[in-house]
Protein backbone atom coordinates (compact mmCIF):
# COMPACT_ATOMS: atom_id res chain seq x y z
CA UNK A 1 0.00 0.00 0.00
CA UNK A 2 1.63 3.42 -0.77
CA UNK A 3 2.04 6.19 2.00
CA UNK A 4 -0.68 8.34 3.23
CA UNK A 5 -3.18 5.64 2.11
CA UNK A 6 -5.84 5.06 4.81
CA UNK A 7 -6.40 1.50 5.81
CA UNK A 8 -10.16 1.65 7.50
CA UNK A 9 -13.67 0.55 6.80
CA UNK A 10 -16.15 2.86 4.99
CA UNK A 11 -17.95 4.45 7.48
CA UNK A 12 -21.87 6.02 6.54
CA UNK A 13 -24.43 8.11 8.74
CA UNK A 14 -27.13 6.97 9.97
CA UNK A 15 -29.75 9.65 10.84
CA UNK A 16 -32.11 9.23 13.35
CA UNK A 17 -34.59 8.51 10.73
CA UNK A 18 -33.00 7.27 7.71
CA UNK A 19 -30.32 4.66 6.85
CA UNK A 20 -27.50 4.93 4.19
CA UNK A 21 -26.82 2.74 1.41
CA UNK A 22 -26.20 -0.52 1.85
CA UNK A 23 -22.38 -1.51 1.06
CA UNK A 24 -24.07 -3.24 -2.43
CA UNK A 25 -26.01 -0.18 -3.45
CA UNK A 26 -29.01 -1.74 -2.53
CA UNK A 27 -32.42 1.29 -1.86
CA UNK A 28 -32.11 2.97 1.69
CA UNK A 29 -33.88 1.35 4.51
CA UNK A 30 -35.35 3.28 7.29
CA UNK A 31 -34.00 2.99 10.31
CA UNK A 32 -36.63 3.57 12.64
CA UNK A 33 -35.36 3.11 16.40
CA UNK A 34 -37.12 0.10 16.96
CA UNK A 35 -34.94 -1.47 14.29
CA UNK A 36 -31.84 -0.29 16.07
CA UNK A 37 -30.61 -3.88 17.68
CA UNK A 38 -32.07 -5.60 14.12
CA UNK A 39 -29.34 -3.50 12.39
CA UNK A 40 -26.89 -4.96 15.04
CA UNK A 41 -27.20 -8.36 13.91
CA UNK A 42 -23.90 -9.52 15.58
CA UNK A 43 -25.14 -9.34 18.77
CA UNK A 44 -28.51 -11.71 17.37
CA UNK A 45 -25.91 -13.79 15.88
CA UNK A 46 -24.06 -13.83 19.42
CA UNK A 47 -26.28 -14.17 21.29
CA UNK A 48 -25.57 -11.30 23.36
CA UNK A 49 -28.99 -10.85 25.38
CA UNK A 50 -28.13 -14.84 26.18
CA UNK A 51 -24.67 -13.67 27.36
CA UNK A 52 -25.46 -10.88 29.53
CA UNK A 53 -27.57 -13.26 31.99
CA UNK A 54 -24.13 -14.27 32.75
CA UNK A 55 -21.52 -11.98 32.00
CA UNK A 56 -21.28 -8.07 30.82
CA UNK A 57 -17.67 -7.48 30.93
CA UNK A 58 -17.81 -5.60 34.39
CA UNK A 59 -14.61 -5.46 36.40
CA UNK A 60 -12.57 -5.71 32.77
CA UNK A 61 -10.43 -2.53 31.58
CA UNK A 62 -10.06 -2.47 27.28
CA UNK A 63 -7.93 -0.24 26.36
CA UNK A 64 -8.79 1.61 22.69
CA UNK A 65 -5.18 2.60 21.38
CA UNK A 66 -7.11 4.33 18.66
CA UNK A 67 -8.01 8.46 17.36
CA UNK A 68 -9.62 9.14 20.92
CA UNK A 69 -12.67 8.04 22.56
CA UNK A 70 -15.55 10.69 23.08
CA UNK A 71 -16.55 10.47 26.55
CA UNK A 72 -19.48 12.53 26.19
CA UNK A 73 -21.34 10.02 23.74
CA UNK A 74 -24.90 8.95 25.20
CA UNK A 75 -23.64 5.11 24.78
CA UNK A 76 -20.37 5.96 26.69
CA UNK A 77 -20.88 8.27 29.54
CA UNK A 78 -19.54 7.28 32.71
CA UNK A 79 -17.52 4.49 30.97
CA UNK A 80 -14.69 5.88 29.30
CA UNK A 81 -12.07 6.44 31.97
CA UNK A 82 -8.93 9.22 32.23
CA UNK A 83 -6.13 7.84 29.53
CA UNK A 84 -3.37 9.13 27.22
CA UNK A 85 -3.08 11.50 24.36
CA UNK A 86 -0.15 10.78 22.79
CA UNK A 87 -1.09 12.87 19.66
CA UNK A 88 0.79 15.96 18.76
CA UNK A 89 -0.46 19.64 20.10
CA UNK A 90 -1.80 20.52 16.66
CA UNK A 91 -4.60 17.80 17.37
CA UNK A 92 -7.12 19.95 19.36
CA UNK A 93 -8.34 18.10 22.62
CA UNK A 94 -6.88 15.08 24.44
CA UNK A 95 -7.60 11.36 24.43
CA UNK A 96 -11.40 12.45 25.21
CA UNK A 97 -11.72 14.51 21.75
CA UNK A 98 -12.04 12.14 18.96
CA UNK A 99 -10.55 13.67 16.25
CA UNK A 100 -11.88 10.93 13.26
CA UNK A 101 -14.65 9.28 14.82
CA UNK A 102 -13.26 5.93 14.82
CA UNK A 103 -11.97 5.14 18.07
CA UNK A 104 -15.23 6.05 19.64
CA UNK A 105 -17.44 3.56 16.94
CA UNK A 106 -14.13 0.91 18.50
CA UNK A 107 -15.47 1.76 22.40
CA UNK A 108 -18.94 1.69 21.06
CA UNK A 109 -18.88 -2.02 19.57
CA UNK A 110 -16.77 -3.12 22.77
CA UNK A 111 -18.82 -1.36 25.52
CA UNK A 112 -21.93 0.82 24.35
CA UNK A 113 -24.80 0.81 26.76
CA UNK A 114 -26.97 1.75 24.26
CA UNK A 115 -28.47 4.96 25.89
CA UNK A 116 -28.80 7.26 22.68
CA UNK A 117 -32.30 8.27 22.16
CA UNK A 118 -33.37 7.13 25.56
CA UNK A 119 -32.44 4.08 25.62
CA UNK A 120 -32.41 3.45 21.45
CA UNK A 121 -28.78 3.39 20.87
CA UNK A 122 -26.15 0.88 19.89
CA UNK A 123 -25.29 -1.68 22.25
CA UNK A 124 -21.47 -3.08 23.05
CA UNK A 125 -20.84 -6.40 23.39
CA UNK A 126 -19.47 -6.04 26.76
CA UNK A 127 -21.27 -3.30 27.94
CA UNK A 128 -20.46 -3.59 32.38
CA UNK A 129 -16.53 -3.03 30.87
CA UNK A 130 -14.98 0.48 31.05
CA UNK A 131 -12.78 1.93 28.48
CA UNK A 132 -9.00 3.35 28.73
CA UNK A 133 -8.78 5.52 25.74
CA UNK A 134 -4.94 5.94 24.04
CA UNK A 135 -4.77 8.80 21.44
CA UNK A 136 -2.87 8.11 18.93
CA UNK A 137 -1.49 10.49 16.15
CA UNK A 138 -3.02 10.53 12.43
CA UNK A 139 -1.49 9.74 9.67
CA UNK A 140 -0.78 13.45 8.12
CA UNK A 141 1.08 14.13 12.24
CA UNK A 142 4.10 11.21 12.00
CA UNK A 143 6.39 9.84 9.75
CA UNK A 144 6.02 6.01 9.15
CA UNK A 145 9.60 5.06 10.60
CA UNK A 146 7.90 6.65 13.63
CA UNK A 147 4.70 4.77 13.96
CA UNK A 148 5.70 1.56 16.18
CA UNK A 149 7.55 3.55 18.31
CA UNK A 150 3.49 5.38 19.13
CA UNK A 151 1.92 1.89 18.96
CA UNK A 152 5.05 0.89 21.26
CA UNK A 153 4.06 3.60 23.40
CA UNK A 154 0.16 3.48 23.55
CA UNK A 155 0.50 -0.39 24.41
CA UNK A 156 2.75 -0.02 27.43
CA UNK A 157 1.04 2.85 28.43
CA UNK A 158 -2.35 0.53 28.68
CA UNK A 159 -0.39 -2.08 30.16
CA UNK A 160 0.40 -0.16 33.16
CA UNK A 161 -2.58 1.31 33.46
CA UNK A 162 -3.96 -1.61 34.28
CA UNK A 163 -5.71 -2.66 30.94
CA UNK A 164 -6.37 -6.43 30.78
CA UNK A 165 -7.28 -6.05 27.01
CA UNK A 166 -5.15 -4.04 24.70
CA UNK A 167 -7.36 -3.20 21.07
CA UNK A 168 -5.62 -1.81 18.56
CA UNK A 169 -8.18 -0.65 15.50
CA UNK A 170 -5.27 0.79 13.48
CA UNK A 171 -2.33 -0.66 11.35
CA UNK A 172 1.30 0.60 9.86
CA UNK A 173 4.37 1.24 9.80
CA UNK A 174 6.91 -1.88 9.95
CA UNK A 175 7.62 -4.56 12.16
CA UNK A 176 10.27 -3.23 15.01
CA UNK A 177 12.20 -4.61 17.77
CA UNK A 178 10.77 -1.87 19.75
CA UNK A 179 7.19 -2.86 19.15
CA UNK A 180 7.82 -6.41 20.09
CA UNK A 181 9.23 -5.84 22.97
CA UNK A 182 6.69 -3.36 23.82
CA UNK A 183 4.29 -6.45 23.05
CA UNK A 184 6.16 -8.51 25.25
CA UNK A 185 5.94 -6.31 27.67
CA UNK A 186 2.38 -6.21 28.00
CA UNK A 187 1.97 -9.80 27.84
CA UNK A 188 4.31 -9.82 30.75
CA UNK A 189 1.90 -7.77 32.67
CA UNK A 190 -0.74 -9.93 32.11
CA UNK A 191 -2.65 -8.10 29.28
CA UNK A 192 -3.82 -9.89 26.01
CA UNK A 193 -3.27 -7.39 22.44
CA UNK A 194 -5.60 -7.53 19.70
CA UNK A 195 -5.31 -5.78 16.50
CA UNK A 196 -7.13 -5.71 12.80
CA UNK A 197 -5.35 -7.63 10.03
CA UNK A 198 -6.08 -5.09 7.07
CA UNK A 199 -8.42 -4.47 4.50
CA UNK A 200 -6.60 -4.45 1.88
CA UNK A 201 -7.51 -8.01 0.40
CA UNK A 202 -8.98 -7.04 -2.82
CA UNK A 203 -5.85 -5.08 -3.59
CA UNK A 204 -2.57 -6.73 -2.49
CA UNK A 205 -1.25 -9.39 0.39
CA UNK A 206 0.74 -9.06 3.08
CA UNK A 207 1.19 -8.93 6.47
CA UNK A 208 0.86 -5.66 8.58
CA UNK A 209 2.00 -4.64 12.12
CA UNK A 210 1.13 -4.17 14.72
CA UNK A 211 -1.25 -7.45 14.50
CA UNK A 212 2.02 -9.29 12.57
CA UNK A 213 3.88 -8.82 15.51
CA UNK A 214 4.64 -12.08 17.71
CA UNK A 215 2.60 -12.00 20.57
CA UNK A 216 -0.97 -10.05 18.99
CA UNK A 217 -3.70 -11.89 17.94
CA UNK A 218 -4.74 -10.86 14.63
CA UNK A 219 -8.47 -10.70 14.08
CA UNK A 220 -9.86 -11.05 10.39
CA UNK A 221 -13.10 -9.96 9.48
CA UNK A 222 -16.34 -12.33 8.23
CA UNK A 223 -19.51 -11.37 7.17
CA UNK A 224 -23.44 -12.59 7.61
CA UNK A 225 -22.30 -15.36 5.80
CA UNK A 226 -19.66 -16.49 7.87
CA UNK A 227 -16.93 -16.17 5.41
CA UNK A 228 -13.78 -14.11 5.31
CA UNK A 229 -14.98 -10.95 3.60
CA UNK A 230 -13.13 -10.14 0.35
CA UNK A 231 -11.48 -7.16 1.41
CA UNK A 232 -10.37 -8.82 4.74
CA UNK A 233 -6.70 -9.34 5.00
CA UNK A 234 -5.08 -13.03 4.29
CA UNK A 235 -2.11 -14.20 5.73
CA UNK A 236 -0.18 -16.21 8.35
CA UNK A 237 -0.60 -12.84 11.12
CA UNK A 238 -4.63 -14.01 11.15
CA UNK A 239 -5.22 -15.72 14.14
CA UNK A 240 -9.01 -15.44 14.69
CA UNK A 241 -11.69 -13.66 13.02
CA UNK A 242 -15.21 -11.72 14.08
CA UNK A 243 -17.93 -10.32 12.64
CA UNK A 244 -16.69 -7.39 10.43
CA UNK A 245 -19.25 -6.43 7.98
CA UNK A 246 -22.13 -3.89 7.77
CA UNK A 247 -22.05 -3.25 11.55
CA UNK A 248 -23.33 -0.51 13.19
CA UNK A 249 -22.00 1.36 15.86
CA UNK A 250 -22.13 5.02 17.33
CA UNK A 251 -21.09 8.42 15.16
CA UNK A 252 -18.77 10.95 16.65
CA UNK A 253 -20.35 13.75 18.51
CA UNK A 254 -23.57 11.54 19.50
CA UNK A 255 -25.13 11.97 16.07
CA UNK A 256 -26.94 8.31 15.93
CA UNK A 257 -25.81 5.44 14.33
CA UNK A 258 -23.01 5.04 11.64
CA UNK A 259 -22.95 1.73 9.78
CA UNK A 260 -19.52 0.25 8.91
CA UNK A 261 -16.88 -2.58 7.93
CA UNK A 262 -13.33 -3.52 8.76
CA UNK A 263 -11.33 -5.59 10.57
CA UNK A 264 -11.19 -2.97 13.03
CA UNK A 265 -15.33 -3.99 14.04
CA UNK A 266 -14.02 -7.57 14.11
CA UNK A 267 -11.07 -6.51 16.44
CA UNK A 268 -13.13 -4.23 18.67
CA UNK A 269 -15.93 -7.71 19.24
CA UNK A 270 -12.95 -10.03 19.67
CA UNK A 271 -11.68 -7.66 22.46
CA UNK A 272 -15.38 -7.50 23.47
CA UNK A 273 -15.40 -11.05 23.37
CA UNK A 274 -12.34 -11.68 25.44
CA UNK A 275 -13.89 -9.13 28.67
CA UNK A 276 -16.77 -11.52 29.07
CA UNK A 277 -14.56 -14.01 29.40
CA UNK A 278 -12.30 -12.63 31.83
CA UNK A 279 -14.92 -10.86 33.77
CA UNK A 280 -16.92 -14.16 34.86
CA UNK A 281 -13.51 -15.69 35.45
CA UNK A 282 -11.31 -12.78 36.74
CA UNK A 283 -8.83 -15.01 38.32
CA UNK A 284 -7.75 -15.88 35.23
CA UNK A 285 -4.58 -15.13 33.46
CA UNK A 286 -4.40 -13.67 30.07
CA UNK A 287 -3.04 -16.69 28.46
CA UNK A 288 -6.18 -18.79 29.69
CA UNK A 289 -8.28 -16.52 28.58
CA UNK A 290 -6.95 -16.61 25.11
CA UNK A 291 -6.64 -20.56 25.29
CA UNK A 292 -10.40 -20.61 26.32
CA UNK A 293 -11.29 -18.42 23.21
CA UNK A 294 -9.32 -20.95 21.12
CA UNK A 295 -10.67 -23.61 22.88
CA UNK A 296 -14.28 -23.10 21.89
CA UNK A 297 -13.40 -20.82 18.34
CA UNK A 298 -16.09 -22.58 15.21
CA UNK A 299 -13.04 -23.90 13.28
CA UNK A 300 -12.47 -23.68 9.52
CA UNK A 301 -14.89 -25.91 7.69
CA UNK A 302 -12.41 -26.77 4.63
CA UNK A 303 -10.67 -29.42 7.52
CA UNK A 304 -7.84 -27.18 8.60
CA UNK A 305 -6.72 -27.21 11.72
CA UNK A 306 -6.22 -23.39 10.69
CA UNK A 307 -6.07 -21.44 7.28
CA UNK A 308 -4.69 -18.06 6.61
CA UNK A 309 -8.58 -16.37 5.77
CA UNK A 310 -9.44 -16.78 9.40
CA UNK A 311 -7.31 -18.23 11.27
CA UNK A 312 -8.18 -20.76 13.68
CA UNK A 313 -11.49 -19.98 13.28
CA UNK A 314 -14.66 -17.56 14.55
CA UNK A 315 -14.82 -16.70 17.90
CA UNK A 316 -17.65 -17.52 20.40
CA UNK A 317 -18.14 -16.25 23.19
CA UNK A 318 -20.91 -17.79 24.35
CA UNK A 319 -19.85 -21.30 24.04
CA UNK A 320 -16.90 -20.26 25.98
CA UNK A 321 -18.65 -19.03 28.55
CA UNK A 322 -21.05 -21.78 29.09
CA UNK A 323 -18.51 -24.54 28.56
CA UNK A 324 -14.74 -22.91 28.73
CA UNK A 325 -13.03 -26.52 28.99
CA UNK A 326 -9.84 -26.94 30.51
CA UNK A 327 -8.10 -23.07 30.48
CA UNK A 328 -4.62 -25.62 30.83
CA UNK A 329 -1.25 -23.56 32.29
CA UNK A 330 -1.85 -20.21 33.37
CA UNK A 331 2.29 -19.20 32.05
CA UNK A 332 2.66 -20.67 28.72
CA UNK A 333 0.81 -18.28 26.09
CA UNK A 334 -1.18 -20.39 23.50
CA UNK A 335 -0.32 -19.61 20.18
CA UNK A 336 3.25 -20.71 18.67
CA UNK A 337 4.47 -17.15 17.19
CA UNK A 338 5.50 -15.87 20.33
CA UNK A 339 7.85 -18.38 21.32
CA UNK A 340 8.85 -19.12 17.45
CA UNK A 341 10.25 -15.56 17.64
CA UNK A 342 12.42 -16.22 20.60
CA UNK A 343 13.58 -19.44 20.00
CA UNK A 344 15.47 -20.54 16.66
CA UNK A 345 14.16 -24.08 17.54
CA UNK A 346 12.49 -25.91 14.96
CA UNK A 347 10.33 -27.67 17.02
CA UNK A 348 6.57 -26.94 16.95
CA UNK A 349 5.02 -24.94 19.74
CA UNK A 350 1.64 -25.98 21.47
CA UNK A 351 -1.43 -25.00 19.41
CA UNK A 352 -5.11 -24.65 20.93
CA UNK A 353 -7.04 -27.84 21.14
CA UNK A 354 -10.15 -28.13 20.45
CA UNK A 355 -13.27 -28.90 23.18
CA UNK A 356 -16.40 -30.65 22.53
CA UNK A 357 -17.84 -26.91 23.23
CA UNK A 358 -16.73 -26.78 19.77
CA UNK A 359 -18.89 -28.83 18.04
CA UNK A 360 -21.74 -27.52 16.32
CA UNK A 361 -25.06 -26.93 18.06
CA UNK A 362 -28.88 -26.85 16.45
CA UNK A 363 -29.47 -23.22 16.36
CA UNK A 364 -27.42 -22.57 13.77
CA UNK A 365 -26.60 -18.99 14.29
CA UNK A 366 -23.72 -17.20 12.75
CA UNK A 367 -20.76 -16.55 15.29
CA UNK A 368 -22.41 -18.06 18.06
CA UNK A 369 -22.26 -21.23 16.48
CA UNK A 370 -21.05 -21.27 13.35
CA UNK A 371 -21.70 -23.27 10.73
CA UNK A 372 -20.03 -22.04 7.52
CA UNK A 373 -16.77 -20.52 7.75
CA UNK A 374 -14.02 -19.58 4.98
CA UNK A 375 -11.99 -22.56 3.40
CA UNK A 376 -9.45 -20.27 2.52
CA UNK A 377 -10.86 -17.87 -0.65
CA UNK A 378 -12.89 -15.05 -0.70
CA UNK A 379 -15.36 -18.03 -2.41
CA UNK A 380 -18.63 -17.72 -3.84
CA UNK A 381 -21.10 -15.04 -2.04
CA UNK A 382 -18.08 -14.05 -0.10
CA UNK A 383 -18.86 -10.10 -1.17
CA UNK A 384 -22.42 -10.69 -0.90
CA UNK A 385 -22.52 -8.24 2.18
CA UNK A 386 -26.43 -8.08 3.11
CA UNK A 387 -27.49 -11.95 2.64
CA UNK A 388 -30.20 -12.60 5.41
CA UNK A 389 -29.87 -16.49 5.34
CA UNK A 390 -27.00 -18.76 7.02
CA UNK A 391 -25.74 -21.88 5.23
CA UNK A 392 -25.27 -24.72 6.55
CA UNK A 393 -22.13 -26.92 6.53
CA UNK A 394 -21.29 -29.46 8.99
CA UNK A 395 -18.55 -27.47 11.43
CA UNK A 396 -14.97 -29.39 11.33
CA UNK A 397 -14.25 -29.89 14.77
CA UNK A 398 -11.66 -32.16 16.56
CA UNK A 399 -8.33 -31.58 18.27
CA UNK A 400 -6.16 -28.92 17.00
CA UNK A 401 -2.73 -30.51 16.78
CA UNK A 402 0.83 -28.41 16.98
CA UNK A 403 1.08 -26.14 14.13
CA UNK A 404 3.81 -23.73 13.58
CA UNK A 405 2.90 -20.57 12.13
CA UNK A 406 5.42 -17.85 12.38
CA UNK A 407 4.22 -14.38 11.43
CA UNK A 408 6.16 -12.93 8.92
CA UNK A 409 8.04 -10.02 9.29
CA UNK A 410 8.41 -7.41 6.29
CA UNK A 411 11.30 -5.19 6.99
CA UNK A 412 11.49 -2.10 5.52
CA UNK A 413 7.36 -2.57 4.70
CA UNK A 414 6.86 1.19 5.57
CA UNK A 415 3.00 2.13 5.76
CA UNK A 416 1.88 4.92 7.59
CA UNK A 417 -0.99 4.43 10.55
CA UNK A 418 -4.35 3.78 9.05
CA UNK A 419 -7.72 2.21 10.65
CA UNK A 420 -8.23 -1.63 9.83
């Protein structure tokens, strides 16, 4: 991707009365407030309301390393809590002024209480978690030999703040020794790092940082259809994927709803995902979490133990939290990268096996249970972005054996920070 080129989701306004365009070009639908949670079919798919009778995400800190987080949004007051502005002094505001809109649509997705309107606004996945919002700068404020030396920043800055989940929306620059140990680092202090892949599919391959780096899990996006969407990033960085397509989530300046897709949607509901988790069991270490989340992911139905569309599969949430299986060592992190990188052994690292939690159940619903996922293409209806039906293929489940997947590193891959 050449400099100064944006890497985020298409973003369109949704009036209190009206709805935008559908990705496809399909008529405008109104969007009547009643229709509100309809729109926000990931949370049907998820069975959120299901969730919530057990866990909200209270007690669990997510940090949104992002353009600010607007702490005077209906769907956000009292939730977003004092951060970091590490933007420069010609950005107007501080870590509570969101200077693109972006970060705050992140917070929205992960912890919106869906106040707007009275009580007709967008709801988060985890919406009992708080918010630690990390400015970061824009893309027109840094040079991109600078940029992991911010996301370097921003991460350790959440980590000692306390943030048990690190999300990281954004993507560019290059892979740095400074990043990874700032990765390590947070790991170290118990935190888990999530960041979008890229959605830059339909143009070029690659891998990107920071979710490339050894030690983040890289979320890639899928749509209704439970497939990798075709602009969602391929490669060996993908570790999981999340619903990513034609999501809505809050505006900036408390404006309604904006409707959306990118991996950074399916980054901000894997983070989501993960404060459940972590809030019904809070004793927990961050590699358990992330094991559990593995544990009970709806693996790739093409018979790979993982493929580089979506990783080791979509996660679920709900399966984990009704039947986590065995969370196994709390000090050995789960996925191989992260010792790969520090080890010029050969020998495979541990992978995530699979629990009967992952087999399919009857309800058929997409993420909560899924049922089709991506063998590996964009495949057929893979851009088909507003399909109302499921299909159904028998989920691939089974033990996930020792896999070695080391994240490549581009050197000298210079992109500048953009939204994924």
């Amino acid at each position: 991707m050449p400099a100064r080129t944006l890497r985020r989701g298409r973003i369109q306004s949704i009036t209190a009365g009206a709805a935008g365009l559908l990705l496809v070009g399909a008529a405008a639908a109104p969007a009547h407030a009643e229709s509100v949670r309809e729109q926000q079919w990931h949370l049907s798919a998820m069975k959120a309301e299901q969730m919530w009778q057990t866990s909200k995400g209270k007690g669990v800190t997510v940090a949104v390393v992002d353009t600010g987080v607007d702490s005077d949004n209906p769907d956000l007051r009292g939730k977003v809590l004092e951060g970091k502005d590490f933007a420069p002094a010609s950005r107007a505001g501080d870590e509570h002024t969101d200077y693109d809109g972006h970060g705050t649509a992140m917070a929205g997705l992960i912890a919106g209480s869906g106040e707007y309107g009275g009580g007709k606004g967008a709801f988060g996945l985890a919406p009992g978690a708080s918010v630690l919002p990390v400015r970061m700068p824009d893309i027109e404020d840094v040079s991109p030999f600078e940029v992991p030396s911010y996301f370097s920043k921003g991460i350790r800055y959440a980590a000692d703040s306390g943030a048990r989940i690190i999300n990281v929306s954004m993507g560019g620059g290059m892979d740095s020794s400074e990043l990874t140990e700032a990765v390590r680092y947070a790991l170290d202090k118990g935190a888990l790092v999530f960041a979008g892949t890229g959605n830059d599919a339909e143009k070029k391959q690659g891998v990107g940082y920071p979710a490339a780096t050894p030690g983040v899990v890289g979320v890639a996006a899928v749509g209704k259809n439970l497939r990798r969407t075709s602009w969602s990033q391929q490669g060996p960085h993908v570790d999981i994927a999340a619903p990513g397509d034609a999501i809505y989530a809050l505006c900036r300046g408390g404006k309604g709803l904006c409707e959306s897709h990118g991996t950074s949607d399916a980054t901000a509901l894997a983070s989501a995902s993960a404060a459940l988790i972590w809030s019904k069991h809070p004793d927990w270490t961050n590699n358990q979490v992330l094991r559990v989340m593995l544990n009970t992911i709806g693996a790739p139905t093409d018979g790979a133990k993982r493929n580089d569309s979506i990783g080791y599969g979509i996660v679920r949430p709900r399966v984990a939290l009704q039947n986590p299986g065995d969370p196994g060592p709390p000090d050995e992190y789960p996925l191989p990268d992260l010792k790969q990188s520090s080890s010029s052994s050969s020998s495979p690292s541990p992978a995530p096996s699979r629990s009967a939690a992952a087999t399919p159940d009857d309800e058929g619903s997409p993420a909560a249970a899924p049922e089709t996922a991506d063998s590996g293409g964009a495949g057929a209806g893979a851009t088909t972005w507003i399909v109302t039906g499921v299909g159904a293929a028998a989920l691939i489940g089974g033990a996930v054996a020792a896999l070695a997947v080391r994240k490549r590193r581009a050197a000298g891959n210079a992109h500048l920070t953009g939204r994924q």
